[in-house]
Protein backbone atom coordinates (compact mmCIF):
# COMPACT_ATOMS: atom_id res chain seq x y z
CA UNK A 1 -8.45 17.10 2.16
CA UNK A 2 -6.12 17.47 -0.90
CA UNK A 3 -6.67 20.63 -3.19
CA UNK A 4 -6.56 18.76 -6.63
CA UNK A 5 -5.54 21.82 -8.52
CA UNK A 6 -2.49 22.96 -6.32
CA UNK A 7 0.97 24.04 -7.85
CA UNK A 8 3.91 24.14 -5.55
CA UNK A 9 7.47 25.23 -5.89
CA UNK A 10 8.47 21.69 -5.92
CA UNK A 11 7.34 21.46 -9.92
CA UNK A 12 4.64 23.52 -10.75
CA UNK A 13 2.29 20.68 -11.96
CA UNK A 14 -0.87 20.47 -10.72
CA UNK A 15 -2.07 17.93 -8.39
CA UNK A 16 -4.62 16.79 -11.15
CA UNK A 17 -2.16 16.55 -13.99
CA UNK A 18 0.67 14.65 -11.91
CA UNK A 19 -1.70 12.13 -10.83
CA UNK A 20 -3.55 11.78 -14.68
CA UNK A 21 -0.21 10.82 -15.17
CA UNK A 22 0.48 8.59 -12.84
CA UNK A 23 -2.96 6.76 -13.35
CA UNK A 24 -1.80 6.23 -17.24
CA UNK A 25 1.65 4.49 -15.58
CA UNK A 26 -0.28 1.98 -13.87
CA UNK A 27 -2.89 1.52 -15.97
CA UNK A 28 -0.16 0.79 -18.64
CA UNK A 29 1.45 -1.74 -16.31
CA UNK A 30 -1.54 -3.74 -14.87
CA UNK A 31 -1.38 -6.73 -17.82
CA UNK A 32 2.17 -7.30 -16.55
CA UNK A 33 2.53 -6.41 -13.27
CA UNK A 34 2.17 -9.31 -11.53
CA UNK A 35 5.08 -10.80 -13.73
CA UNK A 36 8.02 -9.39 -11.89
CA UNK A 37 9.06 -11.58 -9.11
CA UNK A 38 9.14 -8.68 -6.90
CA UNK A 39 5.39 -7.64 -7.23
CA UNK A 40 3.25 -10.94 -7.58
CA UNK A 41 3.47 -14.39 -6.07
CA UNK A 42 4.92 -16.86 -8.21
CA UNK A 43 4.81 -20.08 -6.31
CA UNK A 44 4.08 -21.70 -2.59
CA UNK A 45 7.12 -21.01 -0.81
CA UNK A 46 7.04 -17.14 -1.67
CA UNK A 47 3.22 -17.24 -0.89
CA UNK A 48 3.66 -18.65 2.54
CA UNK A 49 6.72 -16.32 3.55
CA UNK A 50 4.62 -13.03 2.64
CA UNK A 51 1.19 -14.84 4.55
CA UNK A 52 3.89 -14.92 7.68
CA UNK A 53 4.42 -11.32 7.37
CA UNK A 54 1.77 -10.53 6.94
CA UNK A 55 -0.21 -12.73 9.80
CA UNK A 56 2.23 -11.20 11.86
CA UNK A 57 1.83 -7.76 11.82
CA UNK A 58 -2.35 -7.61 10.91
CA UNK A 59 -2.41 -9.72 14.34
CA UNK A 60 -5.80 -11.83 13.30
CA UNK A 61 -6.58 -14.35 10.83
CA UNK A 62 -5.03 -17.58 11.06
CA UNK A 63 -2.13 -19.37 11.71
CA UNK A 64 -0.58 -21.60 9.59
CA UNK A 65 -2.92 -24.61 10.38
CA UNK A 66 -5.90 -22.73 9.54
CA UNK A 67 -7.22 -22.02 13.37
CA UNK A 68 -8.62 -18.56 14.51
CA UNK A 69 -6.30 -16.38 15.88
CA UNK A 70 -7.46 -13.76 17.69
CA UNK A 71 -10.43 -12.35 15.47
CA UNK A 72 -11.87 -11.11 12.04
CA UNK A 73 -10.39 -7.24 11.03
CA UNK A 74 -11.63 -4.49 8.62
CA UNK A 75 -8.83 -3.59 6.33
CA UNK A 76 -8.10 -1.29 4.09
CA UNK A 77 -5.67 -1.86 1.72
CA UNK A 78 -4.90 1.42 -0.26
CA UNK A 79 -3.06 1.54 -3.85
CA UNK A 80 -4.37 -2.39 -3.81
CA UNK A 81 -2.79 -2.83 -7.41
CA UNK A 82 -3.81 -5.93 -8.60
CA UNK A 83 -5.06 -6.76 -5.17
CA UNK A 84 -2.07 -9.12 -4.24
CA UNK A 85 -1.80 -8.34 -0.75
CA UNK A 86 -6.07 -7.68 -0.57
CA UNK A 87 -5.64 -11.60 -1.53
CA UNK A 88 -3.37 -12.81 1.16
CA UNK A 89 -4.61 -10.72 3.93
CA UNK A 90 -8.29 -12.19 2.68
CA UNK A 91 -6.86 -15.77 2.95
CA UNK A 92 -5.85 -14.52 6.52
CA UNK A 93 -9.26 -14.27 7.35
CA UNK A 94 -9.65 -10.54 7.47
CA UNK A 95 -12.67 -8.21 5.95
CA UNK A 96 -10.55 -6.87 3.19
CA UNK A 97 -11.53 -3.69 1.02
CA UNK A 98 -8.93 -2.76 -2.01
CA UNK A 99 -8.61 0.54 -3.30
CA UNK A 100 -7.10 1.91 -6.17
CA UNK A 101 -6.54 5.07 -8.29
CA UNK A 102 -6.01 3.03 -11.59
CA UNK A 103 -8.58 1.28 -13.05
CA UNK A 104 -6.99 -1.18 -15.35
CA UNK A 105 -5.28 -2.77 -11.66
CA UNK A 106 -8.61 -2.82 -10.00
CA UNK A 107 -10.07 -4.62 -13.58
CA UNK A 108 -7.24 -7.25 -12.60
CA UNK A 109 -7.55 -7.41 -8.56
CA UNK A 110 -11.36 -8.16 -9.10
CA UNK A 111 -11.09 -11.14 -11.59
CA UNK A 112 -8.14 -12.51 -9.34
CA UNK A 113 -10.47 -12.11 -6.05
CA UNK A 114 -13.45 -14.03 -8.65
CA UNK A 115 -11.11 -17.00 -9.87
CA UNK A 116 -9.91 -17.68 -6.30
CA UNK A 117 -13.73 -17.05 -4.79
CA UNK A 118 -12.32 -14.69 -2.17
CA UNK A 119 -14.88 -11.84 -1.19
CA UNK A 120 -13.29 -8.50 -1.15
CA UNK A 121 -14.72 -5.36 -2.34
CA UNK A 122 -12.78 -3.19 -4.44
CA UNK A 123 -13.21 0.28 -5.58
CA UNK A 124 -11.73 2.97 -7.74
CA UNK A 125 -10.60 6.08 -5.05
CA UNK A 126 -7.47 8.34 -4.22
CA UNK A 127 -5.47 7.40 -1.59
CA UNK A 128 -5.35 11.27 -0.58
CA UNK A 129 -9.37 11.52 -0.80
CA UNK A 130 -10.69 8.15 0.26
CA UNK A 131 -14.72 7.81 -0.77
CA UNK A 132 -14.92 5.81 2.19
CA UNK A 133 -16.61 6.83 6.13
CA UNK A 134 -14.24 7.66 9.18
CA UNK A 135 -13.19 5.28 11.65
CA UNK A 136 -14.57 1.95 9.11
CA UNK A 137 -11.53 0.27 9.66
CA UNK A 138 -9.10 -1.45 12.29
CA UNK A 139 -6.00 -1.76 9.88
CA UNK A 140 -4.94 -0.04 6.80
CA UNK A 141 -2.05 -1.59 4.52
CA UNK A 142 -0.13 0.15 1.48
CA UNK A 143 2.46 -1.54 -0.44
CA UNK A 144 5.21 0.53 -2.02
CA UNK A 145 2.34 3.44 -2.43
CA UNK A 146 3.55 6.72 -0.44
CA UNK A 147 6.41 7.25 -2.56
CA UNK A 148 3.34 7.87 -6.04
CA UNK A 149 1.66 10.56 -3.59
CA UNK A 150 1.93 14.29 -4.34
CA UNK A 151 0.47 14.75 -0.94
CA UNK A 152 1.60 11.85 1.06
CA UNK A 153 1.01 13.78 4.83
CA UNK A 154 -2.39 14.40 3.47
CA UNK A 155 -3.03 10.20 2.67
CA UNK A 156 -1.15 10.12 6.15
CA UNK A 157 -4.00 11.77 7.98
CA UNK A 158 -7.21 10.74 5.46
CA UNK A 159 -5.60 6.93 6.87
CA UNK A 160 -6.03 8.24 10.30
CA UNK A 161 -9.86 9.97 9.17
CA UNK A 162 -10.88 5.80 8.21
CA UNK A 163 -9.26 4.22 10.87
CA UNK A 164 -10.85 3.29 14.35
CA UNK A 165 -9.24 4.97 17.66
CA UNK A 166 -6.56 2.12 18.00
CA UNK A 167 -6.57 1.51 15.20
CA UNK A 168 -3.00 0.74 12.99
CA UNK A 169 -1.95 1.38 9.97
CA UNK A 170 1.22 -1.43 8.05
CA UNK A 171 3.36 -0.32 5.21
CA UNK A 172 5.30 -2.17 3.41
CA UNK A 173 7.57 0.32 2.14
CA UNK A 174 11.33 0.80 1.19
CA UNK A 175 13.96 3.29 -0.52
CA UNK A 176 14.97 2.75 -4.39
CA UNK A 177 17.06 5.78 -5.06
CA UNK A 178 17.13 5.14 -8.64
CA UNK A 179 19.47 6.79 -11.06
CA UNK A 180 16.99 8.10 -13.14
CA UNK A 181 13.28 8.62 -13.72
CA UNK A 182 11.63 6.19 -16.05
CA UNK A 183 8.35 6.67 -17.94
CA UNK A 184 5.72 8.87 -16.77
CA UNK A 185 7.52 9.75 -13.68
CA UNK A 186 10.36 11.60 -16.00
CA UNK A 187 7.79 14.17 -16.06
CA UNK A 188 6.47 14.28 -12.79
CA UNK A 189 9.21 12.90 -10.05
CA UNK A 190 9.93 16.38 -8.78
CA UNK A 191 5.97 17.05 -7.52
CA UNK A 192 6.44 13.87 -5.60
CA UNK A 193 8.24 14.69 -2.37
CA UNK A 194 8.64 10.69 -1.60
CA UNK A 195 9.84 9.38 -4.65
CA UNK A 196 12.05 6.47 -4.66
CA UNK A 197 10.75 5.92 -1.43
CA UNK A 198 12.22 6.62 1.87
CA UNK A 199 14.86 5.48 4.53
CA UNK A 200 12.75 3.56 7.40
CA UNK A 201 13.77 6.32 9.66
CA UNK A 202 12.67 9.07 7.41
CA UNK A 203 9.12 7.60 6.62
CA UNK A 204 8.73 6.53 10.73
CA UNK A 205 8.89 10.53 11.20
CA UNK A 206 6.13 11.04 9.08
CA UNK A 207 4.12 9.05 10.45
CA UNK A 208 5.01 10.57 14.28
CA UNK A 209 4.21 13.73 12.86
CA UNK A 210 0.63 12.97 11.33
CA UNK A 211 0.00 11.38 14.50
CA UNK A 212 0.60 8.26 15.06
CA UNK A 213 2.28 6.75 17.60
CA UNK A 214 4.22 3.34 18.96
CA UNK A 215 5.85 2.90 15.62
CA UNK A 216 7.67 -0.06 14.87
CA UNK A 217 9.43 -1.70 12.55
CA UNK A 218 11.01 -4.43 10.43
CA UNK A 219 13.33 -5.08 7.71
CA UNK A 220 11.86 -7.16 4.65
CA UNK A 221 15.30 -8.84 3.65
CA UNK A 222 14.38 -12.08 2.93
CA UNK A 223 15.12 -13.15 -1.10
CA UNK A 224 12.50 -15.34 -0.77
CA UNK A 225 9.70 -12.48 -0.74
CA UNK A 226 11.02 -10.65 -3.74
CA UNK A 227 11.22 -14.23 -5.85
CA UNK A 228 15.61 -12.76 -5.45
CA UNK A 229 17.80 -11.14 -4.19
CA UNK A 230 16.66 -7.42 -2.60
CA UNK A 231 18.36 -4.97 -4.61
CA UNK A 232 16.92 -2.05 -2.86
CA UNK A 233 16.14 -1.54 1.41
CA UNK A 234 12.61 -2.98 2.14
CA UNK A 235 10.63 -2.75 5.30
CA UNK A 236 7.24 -2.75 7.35
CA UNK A 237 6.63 0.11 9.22
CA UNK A 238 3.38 0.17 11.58
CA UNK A 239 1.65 2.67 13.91
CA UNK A 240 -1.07 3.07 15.99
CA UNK A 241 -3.72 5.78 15.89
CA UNK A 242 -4.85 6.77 19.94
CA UNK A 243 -7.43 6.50 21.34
């Protein structure tokens, strides 16, 4: 588990203040997040391409005709946002449970999961210190999450603490490398060791080293996703937990 009150040579904030303020970033952006083409789904063809991706690499649900494949999976989707991924990979046919460390996203993810009468239970947690048993779950997703950790190897192993032997974990991850800071993160970016994000070949050995193992991987070029163009590298990234 996480020591909330650590300091480090990285920036000397503690745990507890760098994450108060990235809870007040989010919770700042959840009215418009789901604006940017990049972060919600803004009309069928974009919908259908991420429901590909993402019925490919949760391997049940359904296919694109609606039949059973395979069977029913517990997932966990941590830093659920607005719960636009929770959505899809409910629409897949999965048990879906979103959690999130901002409340004002979790406000939006429910009333999203009401108006489309999806059941998926969300709840306020940190990714770091889930409030959740071990081995609940078959799958656990993240989208674009690691990078807002102060501790990401220690949300690396509390994923492997929830998940099932055999268990795998997605991410949907990629590298920014921004010029500069923006917001909240001015203050903080130097207590986060992934900021920006990470080359695919960086993040795969963090995940070898907390553990888990037949990584694989795929790039997440297609404009269609992001509603344009990528401007940055974007990727899934899975491994499995043994057994």
């Amino acid at each position: 588990m996480t020591n909330s009150n650590r300091t480090d040579d990285r920036g000397g904030s503690s745990d507890t203040d760098v994450k108060d303020l990235v809870r007040r970033h989010w919770n700042g952006r959840a009215a418009t997040f789901d604006d940017a083409s990049h972060h919600g789904i803004h009309d069928a063809e974009q919908r259908e391409r991420w429901l590909s991706v993402l019925r490919e690499w949760t391997g049940a649900g359904s296919d694109a005709a609606g039949d059973p494949r395979d069977r029913r999976a517990r997932v966990l989707d941590v830093g659920c946002g607005t719960g636009v991924i929770s959505l899809l990979l409910s629409e897949l046919g999965h048990d879906v449970t979103g959690v999130d460390f901002a409340p004002e996203m979790l406000e939006r993810a429910r009333a999203k999961a009401s108006a489309a009468d999806r059941s998926i239970a969300f709840c306020r947690g940190d990714a770091e210190t889930l409030p959740l048993p071990d081995d609940a779950f078959e799958l656990v997703t993240a989208r674009h999450l690691v990078w807002t950790l102060p501790n990401p190897e220690a949300a690396l192993a509390e994923w492997r603490r929830v998940l099932e032997p055999g268990g795998r974990v997605a991410l949907l991850e990629g590298y920014w490398d921004h010029d500069e800071p923006w917001d909240e993160y001015e203050a903080v970016h130097g207590d986060l060791p992934l900021y920006d994000g990470r080359p695919v070949d960086e993040l795969r050995g963090e995940l070898e080293r907390a553990g888990y193992r037949d990584l694989e991987h795929e790039p997440l070029s297609d404009p269609v996703l992001w509603g344009r163009e990528p401007r940055h590298e974007y990727y899934v990234l899975a491994g499995t937990v043994p057994e």
